[in-house]
Protein backbone atom coordinates (compact mmCIF):
# COMPACT_ATOMS: atom_id res chain seq x y z
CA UNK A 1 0.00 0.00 0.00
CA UNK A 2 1.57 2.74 -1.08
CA UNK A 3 0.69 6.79 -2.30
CA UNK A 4 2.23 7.86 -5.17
CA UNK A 5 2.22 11.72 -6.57
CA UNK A 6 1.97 12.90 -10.43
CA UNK A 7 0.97 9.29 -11.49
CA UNK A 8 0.09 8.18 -14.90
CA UNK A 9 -3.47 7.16 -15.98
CA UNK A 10 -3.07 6.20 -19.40
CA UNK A 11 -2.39 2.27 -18.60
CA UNK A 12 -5.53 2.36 -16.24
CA UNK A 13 -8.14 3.51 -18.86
CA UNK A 14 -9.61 1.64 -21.40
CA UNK A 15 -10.03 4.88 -23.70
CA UNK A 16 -6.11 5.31 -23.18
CA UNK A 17 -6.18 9.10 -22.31
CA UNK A 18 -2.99 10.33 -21.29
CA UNK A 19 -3.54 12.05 -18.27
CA UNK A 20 -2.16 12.10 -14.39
CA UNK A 21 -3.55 11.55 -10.84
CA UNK A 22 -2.12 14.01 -7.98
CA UNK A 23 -2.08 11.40 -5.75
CA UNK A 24 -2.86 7.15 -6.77
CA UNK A 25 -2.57 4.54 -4.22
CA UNK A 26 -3.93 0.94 -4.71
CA UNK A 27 -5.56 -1.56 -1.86
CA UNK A 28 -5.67 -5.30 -1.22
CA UNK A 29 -8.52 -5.32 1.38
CA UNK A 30 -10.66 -3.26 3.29
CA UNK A 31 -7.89 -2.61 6.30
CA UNK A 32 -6.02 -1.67 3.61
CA UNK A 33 -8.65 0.90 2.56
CA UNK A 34 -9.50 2.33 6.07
CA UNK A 35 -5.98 2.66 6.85
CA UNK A 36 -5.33 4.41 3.85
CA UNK A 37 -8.55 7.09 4.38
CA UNK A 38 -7.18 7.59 8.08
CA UNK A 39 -3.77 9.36 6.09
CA UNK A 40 -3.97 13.21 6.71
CA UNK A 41 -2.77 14.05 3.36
CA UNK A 42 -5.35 12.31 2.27
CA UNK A 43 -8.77 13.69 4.03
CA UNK A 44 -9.28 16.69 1.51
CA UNK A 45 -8.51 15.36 -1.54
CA UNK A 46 -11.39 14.47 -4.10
CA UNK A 47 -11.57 10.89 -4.90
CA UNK A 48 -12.02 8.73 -7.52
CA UNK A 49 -12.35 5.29 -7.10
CA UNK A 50 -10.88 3.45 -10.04
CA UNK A 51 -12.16 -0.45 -11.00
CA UNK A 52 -10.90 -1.53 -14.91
CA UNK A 53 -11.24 2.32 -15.86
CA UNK A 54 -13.41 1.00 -18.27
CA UNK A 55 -16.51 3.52 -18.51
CA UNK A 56 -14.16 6.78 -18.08
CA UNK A 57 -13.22 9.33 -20.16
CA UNK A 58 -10.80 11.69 -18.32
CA UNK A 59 -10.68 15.11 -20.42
CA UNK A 60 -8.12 16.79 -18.13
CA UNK A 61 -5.73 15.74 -14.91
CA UNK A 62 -7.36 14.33 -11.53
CA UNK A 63 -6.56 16.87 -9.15
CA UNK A 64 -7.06 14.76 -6.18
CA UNK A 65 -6.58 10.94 -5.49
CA UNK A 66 -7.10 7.73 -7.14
CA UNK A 67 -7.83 5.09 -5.50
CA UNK A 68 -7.75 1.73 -7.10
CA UNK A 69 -9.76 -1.40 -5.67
CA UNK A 70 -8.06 -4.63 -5.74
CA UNK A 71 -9.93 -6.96 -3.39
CA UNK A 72 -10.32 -10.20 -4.73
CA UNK A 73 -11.40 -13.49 -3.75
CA UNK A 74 -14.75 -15.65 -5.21
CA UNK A 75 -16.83 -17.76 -2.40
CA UNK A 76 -20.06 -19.59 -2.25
CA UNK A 77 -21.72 -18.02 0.99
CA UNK A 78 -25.15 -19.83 1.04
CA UNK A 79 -26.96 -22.54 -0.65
CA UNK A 80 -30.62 -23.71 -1.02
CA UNK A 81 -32.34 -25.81 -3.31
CA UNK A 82 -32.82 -23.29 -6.26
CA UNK A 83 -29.63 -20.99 -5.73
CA UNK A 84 -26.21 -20.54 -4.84
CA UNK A 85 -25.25 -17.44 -3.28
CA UNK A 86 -21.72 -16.42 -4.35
CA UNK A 87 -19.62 -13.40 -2.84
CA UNK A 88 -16.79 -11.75 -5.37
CA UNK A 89 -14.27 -9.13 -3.87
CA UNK A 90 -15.01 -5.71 -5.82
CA UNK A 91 -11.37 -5.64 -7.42
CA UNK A 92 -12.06 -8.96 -9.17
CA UNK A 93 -12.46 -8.64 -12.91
CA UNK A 94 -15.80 -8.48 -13.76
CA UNK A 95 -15.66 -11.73 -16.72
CA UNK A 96 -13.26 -13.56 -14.71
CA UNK A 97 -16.51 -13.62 -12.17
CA UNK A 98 -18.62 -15.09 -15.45
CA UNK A 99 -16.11 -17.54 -15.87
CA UNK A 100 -15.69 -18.94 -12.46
CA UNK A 101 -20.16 -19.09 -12.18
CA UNK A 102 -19.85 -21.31 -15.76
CA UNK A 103 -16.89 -23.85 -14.51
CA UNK A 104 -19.51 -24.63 -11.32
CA UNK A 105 -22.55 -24.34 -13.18
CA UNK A 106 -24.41 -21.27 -12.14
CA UNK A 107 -26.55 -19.38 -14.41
CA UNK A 108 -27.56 -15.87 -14.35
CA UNK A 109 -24.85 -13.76 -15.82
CA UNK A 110 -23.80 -15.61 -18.69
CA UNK A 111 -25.12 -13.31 -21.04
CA UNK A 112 -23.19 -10.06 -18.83
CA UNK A 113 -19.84 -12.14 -20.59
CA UNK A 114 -16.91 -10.29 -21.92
CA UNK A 115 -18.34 -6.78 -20.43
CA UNK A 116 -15.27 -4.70 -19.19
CA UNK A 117 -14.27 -4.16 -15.81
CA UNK A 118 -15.07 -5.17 -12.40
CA UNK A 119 -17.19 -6.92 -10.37
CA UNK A 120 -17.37 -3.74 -7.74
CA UNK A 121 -18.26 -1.27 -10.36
CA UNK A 122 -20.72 -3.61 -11.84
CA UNK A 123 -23.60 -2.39 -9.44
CA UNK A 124 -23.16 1.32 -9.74
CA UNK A 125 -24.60 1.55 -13.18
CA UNK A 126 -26.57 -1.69 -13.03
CA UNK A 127 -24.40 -3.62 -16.51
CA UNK A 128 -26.43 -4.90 -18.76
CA UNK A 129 -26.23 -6.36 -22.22
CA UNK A 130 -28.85 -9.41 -24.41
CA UNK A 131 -31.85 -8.64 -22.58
CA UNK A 132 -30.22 -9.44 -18.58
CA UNK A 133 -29.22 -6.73 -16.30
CA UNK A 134 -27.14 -7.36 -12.86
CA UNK A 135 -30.27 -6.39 -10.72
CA UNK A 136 -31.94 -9.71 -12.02
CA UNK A 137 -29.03 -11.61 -9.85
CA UNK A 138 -27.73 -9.10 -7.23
CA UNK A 139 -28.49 -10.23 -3.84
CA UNK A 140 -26.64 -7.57 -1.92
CA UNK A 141 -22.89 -5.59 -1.67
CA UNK A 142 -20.81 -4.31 0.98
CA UNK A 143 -19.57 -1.01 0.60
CA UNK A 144 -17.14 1.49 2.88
CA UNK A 145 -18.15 4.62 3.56
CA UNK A 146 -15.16 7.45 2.77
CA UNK A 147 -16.08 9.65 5.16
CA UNK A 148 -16.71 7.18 8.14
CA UNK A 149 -14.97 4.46 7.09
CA UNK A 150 -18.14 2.27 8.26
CA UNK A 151 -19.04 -1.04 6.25
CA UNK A 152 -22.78 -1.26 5.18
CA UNK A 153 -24.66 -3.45 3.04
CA UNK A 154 -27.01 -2.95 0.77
CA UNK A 155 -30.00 -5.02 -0.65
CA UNK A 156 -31.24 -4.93 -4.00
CA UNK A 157 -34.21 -2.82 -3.19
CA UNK A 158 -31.72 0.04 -1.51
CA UNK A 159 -29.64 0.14 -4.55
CA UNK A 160 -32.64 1.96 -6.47
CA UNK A 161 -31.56 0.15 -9.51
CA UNK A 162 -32.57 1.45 -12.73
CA UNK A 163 -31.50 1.73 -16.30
CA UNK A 164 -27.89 1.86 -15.96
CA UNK A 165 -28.49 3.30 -13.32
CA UNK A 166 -27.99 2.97 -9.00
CA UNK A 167 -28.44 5.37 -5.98
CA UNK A 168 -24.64 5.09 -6.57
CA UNK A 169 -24.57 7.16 -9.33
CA UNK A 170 -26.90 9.87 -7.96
CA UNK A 171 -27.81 10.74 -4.44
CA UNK A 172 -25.02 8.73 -3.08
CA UNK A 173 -22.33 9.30 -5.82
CA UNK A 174 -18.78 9.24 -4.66
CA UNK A 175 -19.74 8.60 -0.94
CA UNK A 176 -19.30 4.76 -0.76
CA UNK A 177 -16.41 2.15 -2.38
CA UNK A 178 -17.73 -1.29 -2.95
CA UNK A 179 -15.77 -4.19 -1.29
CA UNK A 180 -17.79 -6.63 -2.42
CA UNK A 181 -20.72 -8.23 -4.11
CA UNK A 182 -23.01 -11.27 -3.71
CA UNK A 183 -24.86 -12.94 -6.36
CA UNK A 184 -28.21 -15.26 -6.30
CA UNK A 185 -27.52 -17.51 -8.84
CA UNK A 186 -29.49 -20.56 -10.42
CA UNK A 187 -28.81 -23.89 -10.26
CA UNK A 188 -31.24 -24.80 -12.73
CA UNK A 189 -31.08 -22.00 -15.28
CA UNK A 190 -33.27 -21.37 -17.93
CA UNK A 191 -31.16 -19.74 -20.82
CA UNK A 192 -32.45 -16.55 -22.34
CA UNK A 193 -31.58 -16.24 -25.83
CA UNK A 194 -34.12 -13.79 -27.33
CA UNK A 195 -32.51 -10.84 -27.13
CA UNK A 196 -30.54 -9.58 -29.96
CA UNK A 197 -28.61 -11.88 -32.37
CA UNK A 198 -27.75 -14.67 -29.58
CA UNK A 199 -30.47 -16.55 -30.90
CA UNK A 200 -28.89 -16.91 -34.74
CA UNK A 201 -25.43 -17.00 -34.06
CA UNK A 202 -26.38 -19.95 -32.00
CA UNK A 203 -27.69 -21.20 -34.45
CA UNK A 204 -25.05 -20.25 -36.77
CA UNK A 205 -22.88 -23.03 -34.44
CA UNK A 206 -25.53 -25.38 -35.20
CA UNK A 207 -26.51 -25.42 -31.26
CA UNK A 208 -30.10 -26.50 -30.71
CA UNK A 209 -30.30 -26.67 -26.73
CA UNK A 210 -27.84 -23.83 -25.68
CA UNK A 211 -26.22 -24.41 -22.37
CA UNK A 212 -25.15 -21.21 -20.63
CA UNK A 213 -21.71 -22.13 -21.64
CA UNK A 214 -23.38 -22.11 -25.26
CA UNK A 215 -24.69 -18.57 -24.28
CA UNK A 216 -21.94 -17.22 -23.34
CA UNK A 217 -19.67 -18.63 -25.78
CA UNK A 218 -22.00 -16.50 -28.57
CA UNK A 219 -22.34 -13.33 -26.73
CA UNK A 220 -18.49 -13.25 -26.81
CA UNK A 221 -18.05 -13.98 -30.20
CA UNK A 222 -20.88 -11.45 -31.17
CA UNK A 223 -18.98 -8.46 -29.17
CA UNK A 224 -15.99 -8.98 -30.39
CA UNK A 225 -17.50 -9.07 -33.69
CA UNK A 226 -18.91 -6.15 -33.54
CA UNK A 227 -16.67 -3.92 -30.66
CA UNK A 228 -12.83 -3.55 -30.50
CA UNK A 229 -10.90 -4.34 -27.89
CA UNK A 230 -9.57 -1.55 -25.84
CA UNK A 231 -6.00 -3.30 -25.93
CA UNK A 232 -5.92 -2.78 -29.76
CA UNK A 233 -8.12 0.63 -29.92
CA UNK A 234 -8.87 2.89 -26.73
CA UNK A 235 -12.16 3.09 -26.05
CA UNK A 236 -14.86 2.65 -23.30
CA UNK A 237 -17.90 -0.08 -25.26
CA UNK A 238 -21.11 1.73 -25.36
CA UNK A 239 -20.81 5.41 -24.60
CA UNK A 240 -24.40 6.07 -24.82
CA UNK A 241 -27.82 4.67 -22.95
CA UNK A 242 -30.93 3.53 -25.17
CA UNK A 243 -32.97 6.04 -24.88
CA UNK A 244 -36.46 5.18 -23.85
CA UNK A 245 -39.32 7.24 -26.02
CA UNK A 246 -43.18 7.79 -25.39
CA UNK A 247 -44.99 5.30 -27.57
CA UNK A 248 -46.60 8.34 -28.91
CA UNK A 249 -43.08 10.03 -30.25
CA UNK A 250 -42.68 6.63 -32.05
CA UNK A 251 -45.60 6.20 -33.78
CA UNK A 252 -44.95 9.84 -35.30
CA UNK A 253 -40.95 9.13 -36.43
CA UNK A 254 -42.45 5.82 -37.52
CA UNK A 255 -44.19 7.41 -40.25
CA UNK A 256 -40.79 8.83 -41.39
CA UNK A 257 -38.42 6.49 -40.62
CA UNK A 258 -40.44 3.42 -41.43
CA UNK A 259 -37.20 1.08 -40.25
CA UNK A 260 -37.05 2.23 -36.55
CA UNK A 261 -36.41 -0.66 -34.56
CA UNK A 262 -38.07 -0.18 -30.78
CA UNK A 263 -38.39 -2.67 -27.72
CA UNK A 264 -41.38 -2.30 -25.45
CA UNK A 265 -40.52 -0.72 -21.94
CA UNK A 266 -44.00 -0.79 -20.39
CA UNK A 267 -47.80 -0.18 -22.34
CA UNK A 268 -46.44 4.07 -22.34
CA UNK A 269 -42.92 3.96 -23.73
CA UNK A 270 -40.35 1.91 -25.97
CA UNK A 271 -36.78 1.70 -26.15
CA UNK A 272 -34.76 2.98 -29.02
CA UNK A 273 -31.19 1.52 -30.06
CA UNK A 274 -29.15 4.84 -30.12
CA UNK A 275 -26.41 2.93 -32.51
CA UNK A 276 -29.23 3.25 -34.84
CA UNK A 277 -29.90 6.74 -34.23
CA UNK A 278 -26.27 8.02 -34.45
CA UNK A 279 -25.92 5.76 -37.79
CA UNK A 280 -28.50 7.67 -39.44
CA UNK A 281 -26.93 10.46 -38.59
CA UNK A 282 -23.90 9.62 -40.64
CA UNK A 283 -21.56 9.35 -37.76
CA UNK A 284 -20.68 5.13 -37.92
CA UNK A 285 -17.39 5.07 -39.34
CA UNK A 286 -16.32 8.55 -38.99
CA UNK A 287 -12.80 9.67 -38.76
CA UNK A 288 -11.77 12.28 -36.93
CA UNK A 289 -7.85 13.34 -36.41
CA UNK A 290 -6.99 10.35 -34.37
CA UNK A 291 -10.32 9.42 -32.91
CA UNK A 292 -13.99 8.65 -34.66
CA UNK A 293 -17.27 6.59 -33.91
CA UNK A 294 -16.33 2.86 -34.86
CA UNK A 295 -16.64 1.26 -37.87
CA UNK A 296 -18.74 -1.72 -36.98
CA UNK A 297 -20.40 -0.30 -33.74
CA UNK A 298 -21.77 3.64 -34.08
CA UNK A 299 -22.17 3.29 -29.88
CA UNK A 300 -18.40 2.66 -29.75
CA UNK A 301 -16.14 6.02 -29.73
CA UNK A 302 -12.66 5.20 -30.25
CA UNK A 303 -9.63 6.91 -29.78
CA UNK A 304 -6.55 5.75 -32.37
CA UNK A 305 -3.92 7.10 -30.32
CA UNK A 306 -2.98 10.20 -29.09
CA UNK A 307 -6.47 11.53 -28.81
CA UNK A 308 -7.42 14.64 -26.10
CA UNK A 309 -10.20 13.29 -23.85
CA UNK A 310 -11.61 16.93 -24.29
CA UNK A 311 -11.82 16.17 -28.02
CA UNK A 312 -13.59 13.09 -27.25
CA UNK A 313 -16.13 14.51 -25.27
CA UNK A 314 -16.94 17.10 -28.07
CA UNK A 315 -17.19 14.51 -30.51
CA UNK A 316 -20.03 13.18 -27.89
CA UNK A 317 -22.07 16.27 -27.95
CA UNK A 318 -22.03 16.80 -31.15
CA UNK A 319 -23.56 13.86 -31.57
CA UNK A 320 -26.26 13.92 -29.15
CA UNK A 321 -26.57 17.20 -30.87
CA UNK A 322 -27.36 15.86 -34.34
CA UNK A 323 -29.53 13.10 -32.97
CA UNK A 324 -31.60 15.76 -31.03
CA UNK A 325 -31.99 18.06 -34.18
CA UNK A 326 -33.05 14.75 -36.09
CA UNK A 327 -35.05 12.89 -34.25
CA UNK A 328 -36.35 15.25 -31.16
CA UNK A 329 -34.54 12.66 -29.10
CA UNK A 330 -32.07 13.54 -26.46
CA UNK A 331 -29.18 10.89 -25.49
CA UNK A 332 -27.65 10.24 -22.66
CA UNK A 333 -23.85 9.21 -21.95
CA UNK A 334 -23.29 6.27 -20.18
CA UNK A 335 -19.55 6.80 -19.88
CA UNK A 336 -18.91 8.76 -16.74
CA UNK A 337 -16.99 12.21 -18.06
CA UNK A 338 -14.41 13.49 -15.88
């Protein structure tokens, strides 16, 4: 456990920005942690707490500390006849978690596979991806408070989870670090499969009773079909939520835009894929300098190398920009801007 000044954050995001930390210190455990928050130098300071630094775009220095979470450890807490209850550290890595629940047979997140980052950031914006979200198998986390340095836990219900979205990210942001997170997962799992293209690629490998190893196996080879991976090109996956629409605004852009895919959110409103939104737009494939929209995924912003996170963040609005002045619809980012 040590505090380190003027450290580099390029390594420890997935978009690659180069930018510095004032102060960066990493822990092991939650002593670790508390001992760490007790330093003077250190009561002040703004903190971030950093998992994978994969859904951040830094567009300047962190004038304060960051504070990295590397508690690991994977154990089966509780068992009953439907479920095994499974505890990960919050510093474990979020698809090594996957992989350890399909060696012992545990369904639930097998369609969350290949989703950067880790398992204690997972719960803050509520990952989700092929029609699952983690609220369908969250049971409950532990979290330290910064100020207090108290442990609490939290259910499902007083996580407020949402859309990408937790009491985490709004009336509690940046007051609590989760130390870990416990899972209800099935023992007898019924696969879900009819959610985007899992269903044909499945069939494309001439599977006709998918296993959630089966599931898994073609949600990974669909993203990396479709996104790149940070190691080759910076970026942070999806930078932008669905947005949801009134059935009402549909109907009307229907008439327009006669291809408009939607998903049904409840009898009032319907979920639109932004991807398909931004595409029509013209952005997919765009070039910018070093940094664009993908080629295969207009969700995905990318930076080539070398890329300002400023720049990045422009590209952003203008996007949700052109999409507003389109369509009348406004998106959101779901890539927390620093």
């Amino acid at each position: 456990m040590k505090l380190q000044s003027d450290f580099p954050l390029k390594p420890y995001n997935t978009f690659g920005i180069d930018v510095k930390a004032k102060l960066f210190a990493r822990f092991d455990s939650v002593q670790e942690l508390q001992e760490l928050l007790q330093m003077p130098e250190l009561k002040q300071e703004q903190k971030l707490i950093l998992g994978g630094g994969s859904n951040l775009l830094f567009t300047k220095d962190f004038d304060g500390v960051v504070l990295q979470n590397g508690i690991k450890g994977i154990e089966v807490v509780h068992e009953d006849e439907n479920y095994t209850y499974v505890k990960a550290g919050g510093g474990e890595v979020w698809h090594e978690f996957v992989l350890y629940t399909l060696e012992h047979n545990l369904g639930g997140v097998e369609n969350l596979s290949l989703i950067p980052g880790t398992v204690g950031a997972a719960p803050l914006q509520n990952i989700g991806a092929y029609g699952v979200e983690l609220k369908d198998v969250f049971y409950e986390l532990e979290a330290l408070h910064l100020e207090t340095g108290q442990m609490h836990t939290f259910s499902n219900e007083d996580c407020k989870f949402g859309y990408r979205e937790s009491v985490f990210k709004n009336e509690l942001k940046g007051q609590f670090i989760v130390t870990s997170v416990t899972f209800r997962l099935h023992k007898n799992h019924k696969v879900n499969t009819s959610y985007g293209a899992i269903k044909t690629t499945l069939e494309e490998m001439q599977v006709t009773q998918p296993t959630i190893q089966d599931v898994s196996a073609a949600v990974c080879y669909i993203r990396q079909s479709k996104l790149p991976d940070p190691k080759q090109i910076g970026n942070a996956g999806s930078f932008f939520k669905n947005p949801e629409i009134p059935i009402i605004l549909f109907d009307i852009l229907k008439e327009h835009y006669p291809d408009m895919p939607a998903y049904p959110v409840s009898e009032l409103t319907v979920k639109v894929p932004a991807g398909w939104l931004i595409e029509q737009c013209g952005w997919k494939g765009k070039v910018i300098e070093n940094y664009g929209v993908h080629k295969n995924q207009a969700l995905v912003l990318v930076n080539y190398g070398g890329a300002s996170g400023e720049k990045v963040r422009q590209l952003a609005y203008d996007i949700i920009h052109s999409v507003e002045e389109k369509f009348g619809i406004h998106l959101n980012p779901e890539v927390n801007i620093m």
